[in-house]
N, C-alpha and C. Protein backbone atom coordinates (compact mmCIF):
# COMPACT_ATOMS: atom_id res chain seq x y z
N UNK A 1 17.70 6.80 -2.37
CA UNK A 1 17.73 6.18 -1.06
C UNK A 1 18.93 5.24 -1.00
N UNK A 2 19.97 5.35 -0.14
CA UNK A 2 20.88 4.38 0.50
C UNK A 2 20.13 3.40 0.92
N UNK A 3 20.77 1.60 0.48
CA UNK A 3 20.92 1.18 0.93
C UNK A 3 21.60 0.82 1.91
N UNK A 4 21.30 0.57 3.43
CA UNK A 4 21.81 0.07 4.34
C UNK A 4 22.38 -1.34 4.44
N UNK A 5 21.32 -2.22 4.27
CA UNK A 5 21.56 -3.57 3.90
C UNK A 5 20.66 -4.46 3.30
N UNK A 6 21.16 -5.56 2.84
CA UNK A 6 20.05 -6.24 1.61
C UNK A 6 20.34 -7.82 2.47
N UNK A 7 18.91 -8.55 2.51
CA UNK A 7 19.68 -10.04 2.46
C UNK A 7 18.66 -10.81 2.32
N UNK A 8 18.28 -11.90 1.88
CA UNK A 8 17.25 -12.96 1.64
C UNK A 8 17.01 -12.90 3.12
N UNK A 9 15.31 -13.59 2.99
CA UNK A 9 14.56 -13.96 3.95
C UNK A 9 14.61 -15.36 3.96
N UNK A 10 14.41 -16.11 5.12
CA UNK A 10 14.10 -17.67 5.31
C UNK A 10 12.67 -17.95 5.16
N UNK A 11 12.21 -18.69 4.92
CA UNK A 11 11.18 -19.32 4.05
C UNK A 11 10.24 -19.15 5.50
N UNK A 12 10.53 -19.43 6.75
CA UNK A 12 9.46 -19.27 7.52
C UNK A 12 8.86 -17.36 7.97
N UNK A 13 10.02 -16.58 7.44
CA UNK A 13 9.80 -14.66 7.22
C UNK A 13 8.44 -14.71 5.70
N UNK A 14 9.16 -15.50 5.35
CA UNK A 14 8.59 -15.65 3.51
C UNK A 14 6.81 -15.76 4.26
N UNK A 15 6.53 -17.05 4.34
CA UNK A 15 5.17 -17.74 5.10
C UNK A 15 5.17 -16.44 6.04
N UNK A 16 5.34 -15.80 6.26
CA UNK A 16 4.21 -14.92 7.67
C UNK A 16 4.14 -14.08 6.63
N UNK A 17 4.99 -13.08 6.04
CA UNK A 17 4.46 -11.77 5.02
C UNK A 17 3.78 -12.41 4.23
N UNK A 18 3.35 -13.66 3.38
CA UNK A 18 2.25 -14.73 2.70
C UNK A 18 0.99 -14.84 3.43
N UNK A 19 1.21 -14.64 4.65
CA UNK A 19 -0.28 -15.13 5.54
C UNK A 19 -0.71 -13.77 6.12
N UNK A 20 -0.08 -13.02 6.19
CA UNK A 20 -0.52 -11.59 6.49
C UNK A 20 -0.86 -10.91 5.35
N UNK A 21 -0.52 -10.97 4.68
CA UNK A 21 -0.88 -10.19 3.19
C UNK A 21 -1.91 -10.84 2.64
N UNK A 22 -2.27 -12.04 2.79
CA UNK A 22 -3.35 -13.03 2.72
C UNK A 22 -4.51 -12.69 3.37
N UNK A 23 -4.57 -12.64 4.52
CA UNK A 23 -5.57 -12.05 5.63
C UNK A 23 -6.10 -10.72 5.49
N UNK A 24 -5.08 -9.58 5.23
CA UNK A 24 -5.54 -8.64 5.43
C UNK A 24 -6.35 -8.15 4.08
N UNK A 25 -4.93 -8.41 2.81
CA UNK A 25 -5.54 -8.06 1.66
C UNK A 25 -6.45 -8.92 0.79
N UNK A 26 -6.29 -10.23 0.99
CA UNK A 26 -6.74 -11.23 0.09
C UNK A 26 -5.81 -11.29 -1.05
N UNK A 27 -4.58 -11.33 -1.43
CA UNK A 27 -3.50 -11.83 -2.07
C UNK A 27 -2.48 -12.50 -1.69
N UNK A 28 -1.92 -13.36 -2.76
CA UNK A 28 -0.86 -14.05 -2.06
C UNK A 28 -0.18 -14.33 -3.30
N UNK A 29 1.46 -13.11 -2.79
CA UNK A 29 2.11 -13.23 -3.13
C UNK A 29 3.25 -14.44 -3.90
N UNK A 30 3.35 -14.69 -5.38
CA UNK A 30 4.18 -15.94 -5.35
C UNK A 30 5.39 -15.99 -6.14
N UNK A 31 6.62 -15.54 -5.44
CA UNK A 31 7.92 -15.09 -5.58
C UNK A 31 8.76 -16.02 -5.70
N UNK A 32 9.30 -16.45 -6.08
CA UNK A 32 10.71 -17.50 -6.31
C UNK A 32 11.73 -16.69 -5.31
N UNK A 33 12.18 -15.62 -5.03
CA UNK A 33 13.05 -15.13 -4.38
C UNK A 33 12.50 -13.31 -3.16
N UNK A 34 12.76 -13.62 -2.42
CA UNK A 34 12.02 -12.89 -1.73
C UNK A 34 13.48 -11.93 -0.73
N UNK A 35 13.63 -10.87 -0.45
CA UNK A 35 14.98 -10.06 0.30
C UNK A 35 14.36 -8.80 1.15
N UNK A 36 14.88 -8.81 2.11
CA UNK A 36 14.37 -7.55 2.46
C UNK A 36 16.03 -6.23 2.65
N UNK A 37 15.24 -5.75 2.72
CA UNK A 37 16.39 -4.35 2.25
C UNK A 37 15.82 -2.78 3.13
N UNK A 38 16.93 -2.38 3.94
CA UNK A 38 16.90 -1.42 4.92
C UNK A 38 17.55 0.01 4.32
N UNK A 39 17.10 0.63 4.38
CA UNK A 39 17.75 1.89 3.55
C UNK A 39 18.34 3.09 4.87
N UNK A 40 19.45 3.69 4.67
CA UNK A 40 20.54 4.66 5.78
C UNK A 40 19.84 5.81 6.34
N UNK A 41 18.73 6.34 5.20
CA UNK A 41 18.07 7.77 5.47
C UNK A 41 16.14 7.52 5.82
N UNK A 42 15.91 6.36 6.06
CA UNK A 42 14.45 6.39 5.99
C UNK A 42 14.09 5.07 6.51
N UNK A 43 12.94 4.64 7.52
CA UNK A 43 12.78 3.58 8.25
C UNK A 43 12.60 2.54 7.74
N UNK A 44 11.36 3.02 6.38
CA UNK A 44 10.94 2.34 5.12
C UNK A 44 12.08 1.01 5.00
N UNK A 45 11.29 -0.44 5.62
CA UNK A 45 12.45 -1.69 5.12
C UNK A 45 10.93 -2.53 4.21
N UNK A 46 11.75 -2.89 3.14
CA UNK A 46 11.23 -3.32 2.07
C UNK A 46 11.55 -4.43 1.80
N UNK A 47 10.30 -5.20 1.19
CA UNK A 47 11.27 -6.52 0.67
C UNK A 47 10.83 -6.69 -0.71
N UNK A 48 11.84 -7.10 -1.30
CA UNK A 48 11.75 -7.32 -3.12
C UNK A 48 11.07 -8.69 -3.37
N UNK A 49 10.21 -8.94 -3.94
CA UNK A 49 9.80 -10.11 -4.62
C UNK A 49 10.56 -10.39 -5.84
N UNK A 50 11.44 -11.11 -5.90
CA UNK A 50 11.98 -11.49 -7.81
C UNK A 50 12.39 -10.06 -8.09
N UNK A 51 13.05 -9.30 -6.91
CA UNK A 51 13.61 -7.97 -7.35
C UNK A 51 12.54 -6.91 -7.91
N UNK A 52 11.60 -7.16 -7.32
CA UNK A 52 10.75 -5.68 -7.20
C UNK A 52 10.22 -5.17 -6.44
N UNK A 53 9.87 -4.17 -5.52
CA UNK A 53 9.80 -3.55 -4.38
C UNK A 53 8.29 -3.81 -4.05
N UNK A 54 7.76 -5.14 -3.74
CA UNK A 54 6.62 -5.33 -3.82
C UNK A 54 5.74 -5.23 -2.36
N UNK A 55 6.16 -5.11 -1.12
CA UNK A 55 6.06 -4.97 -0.18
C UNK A 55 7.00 -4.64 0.97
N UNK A 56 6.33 -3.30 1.93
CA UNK A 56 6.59 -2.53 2.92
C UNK A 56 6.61 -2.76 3.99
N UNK A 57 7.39 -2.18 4.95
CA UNK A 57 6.99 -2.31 6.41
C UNK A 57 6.34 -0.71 6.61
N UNK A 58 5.50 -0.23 7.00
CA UNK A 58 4.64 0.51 7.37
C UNK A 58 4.96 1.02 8.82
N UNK A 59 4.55 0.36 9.93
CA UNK A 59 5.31 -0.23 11.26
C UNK A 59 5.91 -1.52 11.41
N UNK A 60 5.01 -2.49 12.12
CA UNK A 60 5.48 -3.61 12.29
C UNK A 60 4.70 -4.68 11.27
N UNK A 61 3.65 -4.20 10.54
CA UNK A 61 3.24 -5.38 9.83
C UNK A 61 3.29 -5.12 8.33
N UNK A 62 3.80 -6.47 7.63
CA UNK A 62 4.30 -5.89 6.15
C UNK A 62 2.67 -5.22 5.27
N UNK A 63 2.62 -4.73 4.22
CA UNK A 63 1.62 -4.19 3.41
C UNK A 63 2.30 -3.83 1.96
N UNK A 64 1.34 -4.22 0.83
CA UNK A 64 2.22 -4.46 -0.45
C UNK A 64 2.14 -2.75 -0.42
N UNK A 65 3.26 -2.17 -1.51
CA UNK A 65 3.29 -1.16 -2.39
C UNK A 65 3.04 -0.84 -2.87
N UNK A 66 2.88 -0.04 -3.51
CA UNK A 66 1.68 1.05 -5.03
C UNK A 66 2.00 -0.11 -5.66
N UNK A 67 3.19 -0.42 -5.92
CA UNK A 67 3.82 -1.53 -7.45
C UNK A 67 3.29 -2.83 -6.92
N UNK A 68 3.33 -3.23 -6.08
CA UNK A 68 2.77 -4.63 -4.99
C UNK A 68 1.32 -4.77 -5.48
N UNK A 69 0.59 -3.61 -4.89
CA UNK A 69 -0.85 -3.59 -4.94
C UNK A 69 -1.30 -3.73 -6.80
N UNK A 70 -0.41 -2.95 -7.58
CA UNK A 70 -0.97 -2.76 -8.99
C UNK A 70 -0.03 -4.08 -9.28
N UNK A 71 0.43 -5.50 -8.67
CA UNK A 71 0.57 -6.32 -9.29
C UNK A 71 0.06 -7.18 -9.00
N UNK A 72 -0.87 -7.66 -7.61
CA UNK A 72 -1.77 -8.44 -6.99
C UNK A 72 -3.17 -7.80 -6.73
N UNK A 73 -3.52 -6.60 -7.18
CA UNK A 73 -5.28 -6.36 -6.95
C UNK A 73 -5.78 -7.15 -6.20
N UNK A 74 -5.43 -6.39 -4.95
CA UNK A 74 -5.99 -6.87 -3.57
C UNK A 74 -7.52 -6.32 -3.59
N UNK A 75 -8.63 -7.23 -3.21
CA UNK A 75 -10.00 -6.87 -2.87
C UNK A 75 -10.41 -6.41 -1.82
N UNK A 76 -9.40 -6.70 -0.32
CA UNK A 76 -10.03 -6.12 0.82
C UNK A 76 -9.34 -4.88 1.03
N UNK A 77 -9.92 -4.16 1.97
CA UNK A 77 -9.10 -2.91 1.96
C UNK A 77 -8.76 -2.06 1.36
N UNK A 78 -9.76 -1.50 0.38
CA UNK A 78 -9.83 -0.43 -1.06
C UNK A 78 -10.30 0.63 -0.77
N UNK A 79 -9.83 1.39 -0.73
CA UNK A 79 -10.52 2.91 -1.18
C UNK A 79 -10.20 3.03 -2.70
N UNK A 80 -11.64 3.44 -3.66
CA UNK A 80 -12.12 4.16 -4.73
C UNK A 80 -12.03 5.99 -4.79
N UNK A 81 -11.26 6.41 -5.76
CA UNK A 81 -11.15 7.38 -5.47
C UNK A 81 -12.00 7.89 -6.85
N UNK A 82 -12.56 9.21 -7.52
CA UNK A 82 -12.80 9.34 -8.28
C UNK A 82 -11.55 10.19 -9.55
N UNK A 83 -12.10 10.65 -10.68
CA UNK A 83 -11.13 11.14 -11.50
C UNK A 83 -10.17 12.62 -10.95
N UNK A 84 -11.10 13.18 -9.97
CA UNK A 84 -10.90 14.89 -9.89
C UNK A 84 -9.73 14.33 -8.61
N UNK A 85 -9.69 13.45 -7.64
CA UNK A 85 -8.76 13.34 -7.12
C UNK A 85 -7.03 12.56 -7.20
N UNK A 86 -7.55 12.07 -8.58
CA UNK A 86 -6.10 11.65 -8.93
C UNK A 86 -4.80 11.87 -8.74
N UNK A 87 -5.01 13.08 -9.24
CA UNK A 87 -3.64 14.13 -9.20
C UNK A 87 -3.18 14.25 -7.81
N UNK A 88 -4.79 14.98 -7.04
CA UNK A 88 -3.67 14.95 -5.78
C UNK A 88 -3.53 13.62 -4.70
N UNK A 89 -3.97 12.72 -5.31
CA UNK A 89 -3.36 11.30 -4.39
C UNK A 89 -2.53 11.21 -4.92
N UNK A 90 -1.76 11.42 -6.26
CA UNK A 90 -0.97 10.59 -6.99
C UNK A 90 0.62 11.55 -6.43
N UNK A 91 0.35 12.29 -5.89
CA UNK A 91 1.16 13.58 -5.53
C UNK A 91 1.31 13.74 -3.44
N UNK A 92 0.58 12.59 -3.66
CA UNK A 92 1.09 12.20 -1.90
C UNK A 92 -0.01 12.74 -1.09
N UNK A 93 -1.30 13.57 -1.15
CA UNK A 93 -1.94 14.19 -0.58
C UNK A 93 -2.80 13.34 0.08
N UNK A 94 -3.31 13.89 1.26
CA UNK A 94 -4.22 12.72 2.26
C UNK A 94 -5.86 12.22 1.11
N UNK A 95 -6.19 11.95 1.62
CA UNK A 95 -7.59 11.63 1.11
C UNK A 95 -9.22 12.13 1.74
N UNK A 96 -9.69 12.82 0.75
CA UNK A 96 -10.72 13.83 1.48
C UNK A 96 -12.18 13.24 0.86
N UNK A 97 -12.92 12.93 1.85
CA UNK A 97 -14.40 12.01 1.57
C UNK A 97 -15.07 12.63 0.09
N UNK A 98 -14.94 14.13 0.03
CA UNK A 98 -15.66 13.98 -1.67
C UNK A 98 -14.99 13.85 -2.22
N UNK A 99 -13.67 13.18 -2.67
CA UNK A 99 -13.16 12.23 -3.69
C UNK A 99 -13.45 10.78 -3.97
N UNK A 100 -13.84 10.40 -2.46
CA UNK A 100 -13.76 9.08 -2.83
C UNK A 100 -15.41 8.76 -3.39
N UNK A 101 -15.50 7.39 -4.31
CA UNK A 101 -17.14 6.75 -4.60
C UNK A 101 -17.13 5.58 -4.00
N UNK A 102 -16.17 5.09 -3.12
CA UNK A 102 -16.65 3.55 -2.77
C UNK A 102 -15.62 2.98 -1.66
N UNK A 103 -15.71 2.26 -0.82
CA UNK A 103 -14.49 1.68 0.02
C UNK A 103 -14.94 0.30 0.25
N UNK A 104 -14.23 -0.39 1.25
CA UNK A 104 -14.77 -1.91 1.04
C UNK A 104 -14.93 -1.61 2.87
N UNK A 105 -16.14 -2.46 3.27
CA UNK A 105 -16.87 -2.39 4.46
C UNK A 105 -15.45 -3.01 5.58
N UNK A 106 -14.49 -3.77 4.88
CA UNK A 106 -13.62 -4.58 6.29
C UNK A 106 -12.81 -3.25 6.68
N UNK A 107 -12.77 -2.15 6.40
CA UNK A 107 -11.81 -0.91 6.73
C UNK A 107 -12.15 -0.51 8.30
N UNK A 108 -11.22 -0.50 8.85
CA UNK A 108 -11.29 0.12 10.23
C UNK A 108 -10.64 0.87 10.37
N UNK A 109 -10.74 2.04 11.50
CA UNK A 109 -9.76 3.30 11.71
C UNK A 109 -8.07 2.40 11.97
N UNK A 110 -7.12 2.99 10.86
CA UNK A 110 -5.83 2.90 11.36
C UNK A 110 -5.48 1.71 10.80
N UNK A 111 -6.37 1.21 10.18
CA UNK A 111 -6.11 0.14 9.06
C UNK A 111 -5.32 0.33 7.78
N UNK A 112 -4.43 -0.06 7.32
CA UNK A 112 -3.51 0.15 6.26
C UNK A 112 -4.24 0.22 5.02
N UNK A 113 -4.61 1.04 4.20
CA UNK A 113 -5.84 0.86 3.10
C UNK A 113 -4.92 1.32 1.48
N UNK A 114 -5.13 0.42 0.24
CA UNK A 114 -4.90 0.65 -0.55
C UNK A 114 -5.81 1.53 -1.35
N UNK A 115 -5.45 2.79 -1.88
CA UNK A 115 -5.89 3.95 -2.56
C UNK A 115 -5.63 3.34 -4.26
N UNK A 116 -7.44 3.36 -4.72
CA UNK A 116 -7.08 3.18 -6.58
C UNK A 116 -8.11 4.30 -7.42
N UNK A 117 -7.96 4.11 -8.27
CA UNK A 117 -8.85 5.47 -8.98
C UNK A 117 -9.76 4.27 -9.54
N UNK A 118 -10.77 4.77 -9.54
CA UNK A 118 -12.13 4.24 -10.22
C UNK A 118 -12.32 3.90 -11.67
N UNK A 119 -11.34 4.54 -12.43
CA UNK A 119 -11.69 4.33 -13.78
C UNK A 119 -11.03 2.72 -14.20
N UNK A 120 -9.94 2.51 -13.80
CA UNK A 120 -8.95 1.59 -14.43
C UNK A 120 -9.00 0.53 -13.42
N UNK A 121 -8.75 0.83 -11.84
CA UNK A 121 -8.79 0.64 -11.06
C UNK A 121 -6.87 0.28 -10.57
N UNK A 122 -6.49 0.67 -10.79
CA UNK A 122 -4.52 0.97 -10.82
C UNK A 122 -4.73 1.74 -9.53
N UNK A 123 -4.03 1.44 -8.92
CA UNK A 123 -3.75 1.63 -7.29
C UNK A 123 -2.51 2.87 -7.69
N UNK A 124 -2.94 4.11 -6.52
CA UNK A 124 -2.11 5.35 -6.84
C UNK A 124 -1.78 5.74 -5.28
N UNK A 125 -1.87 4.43 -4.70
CA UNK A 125 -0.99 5.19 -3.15
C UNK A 125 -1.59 3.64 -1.58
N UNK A 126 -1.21 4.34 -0.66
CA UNK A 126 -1.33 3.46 0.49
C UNK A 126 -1.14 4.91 1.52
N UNK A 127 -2.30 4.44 2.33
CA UNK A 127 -2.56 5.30 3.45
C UNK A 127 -2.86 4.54 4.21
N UNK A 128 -3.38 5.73 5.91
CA UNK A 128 -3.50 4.94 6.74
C UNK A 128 -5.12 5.44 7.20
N UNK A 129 -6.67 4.53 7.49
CA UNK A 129 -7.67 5.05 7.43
C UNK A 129 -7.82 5.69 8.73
N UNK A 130 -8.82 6.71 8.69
CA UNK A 130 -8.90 7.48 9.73
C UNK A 130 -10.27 7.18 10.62
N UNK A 131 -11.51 6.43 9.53
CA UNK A 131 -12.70 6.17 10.19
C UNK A 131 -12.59 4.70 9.28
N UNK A 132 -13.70 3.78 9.69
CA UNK A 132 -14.39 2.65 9.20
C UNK A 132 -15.01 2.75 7.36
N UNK A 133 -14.62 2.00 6.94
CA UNK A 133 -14.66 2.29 5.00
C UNK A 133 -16.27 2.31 5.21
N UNK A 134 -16.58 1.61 5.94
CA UNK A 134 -18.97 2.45 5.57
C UNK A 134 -18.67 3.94 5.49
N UNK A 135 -18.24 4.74 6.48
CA UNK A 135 -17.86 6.37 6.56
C UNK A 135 -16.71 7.01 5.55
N UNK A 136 -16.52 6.37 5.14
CA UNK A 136 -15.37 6.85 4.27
C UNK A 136 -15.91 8.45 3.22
N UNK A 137 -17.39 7.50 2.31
CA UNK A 137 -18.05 8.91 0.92
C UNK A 137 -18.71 9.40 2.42
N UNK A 138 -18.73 10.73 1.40
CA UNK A 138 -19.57 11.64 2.31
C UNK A 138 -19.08 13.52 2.04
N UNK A 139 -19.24 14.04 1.92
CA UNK A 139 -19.05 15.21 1.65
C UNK A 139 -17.99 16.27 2.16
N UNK A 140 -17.47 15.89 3.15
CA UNK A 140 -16.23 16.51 3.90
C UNK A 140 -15.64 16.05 4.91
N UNK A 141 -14.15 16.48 4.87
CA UNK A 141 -13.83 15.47 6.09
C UNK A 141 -12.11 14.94 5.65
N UNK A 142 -11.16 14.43 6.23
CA UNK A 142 -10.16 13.83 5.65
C UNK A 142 -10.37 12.90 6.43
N UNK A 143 -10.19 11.13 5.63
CA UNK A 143 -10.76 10.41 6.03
C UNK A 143 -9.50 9.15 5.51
N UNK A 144 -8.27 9.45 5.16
CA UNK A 144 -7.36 8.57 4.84
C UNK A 144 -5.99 9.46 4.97
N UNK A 145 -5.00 9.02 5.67
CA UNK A 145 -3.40 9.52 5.51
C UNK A 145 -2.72 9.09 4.72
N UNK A 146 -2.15 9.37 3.57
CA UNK A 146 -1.04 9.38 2.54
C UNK A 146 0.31 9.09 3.42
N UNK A 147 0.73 7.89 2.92
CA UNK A 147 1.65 7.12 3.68
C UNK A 147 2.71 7.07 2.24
N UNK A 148 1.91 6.75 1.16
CA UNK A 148 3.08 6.06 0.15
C UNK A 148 2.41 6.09 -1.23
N UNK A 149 2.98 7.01 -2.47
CA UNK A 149 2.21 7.47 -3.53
C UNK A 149 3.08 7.16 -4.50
N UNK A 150 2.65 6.55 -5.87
CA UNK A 150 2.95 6.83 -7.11
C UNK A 150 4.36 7.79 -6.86
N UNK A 151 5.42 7.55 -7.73
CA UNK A 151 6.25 8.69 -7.84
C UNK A 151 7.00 9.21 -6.50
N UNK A 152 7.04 8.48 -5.46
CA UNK A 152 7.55 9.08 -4.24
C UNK A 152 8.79 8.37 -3.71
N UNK A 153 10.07 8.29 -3.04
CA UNK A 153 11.10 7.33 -3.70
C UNK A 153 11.25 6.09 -3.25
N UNK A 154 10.44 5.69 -2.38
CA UNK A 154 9.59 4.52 -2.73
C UNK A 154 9.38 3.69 -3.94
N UNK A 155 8.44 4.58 -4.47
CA UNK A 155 7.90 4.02 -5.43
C UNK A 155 9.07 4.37 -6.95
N UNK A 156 10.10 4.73 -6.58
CA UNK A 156 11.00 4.90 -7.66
C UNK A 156 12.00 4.10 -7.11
N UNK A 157 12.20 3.47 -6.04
CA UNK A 157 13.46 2.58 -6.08
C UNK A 157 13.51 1.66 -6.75
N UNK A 158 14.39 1.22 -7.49
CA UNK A 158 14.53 0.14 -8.11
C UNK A 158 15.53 -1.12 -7.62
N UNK A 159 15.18 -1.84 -7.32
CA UNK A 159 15.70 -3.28 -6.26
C UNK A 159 17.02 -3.67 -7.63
């Protein structure tokens, strides 16, 4: 991915992606240096924490990254996935109700939801939900959009 452009944020950009990421996920980010960075081929603007790609713009509201999420283990907003679906979340694929064993009740349709596997609990993607996390298990159905996975160049840029 081209960079377009790179440049520090002002401390009052800093405080809103802190209080939004706070709210939604229950983490809060704590960076000594914070940048956001626009890339030539893809909308995806990112901002580096201490130079690591720790949070996204999605649309308009920021949401941490696979690397974000597996460095702050956010509690709200989880989808549990089980072992048999790993592979294909980890490989960008949407999310289909008999994979998942668990979601957290604050999930609403169209809500930004962090995807983790059950065993370790290591976050393997960010989607976007399609129903309320009570509906999430259940036997059929696609019930999460694959937005941003493990391995995708995203998740391989290096700040």
């Amino acid at each position: 991915m081209q960079v377009k452009s790179r440049h520090h944020l002002r401390s009052d950009a800093v405080s809103d992606i802190e209080e939004t990421l706070a709210d939604q996920l229950g983490v809060s980010p704590d960076g000594d240096a914070y940048e956001r960075v626009e890339f030539e081929d893809t909308d995806w603007e990112v901002i580096l924490i201490d130079g690591e790609p720790q949070v996204a713009y999605f649309d308009e509201d920021p949401f941490l990254t696979v690397r974000g999420a597996n460095a702050y283990e956010p509690d709200d907003r989880v989808v549990t996935v089980d072992t048999g679906a790993i592979s294909f979340v980890s490989d960008g694929a949407d999310v289909m109700r008999p994979g998942i064993t668990a979601a957290t009740d604050d999930i609403s349709p169209d809500d930004l939801v962090v995807i983790a596997e059950e065993s370790h609990g290591k976050v393997l993607a960010i989607g976007r939900a399609r129903v309320d996390g009570t509906e999430m298990v259940g036997d059929e159905g696609k019930v999460v959009d694959s937005l941003h996975h493990v391995g995708d160049d995203l998740y391989e840029f290096a700040g």
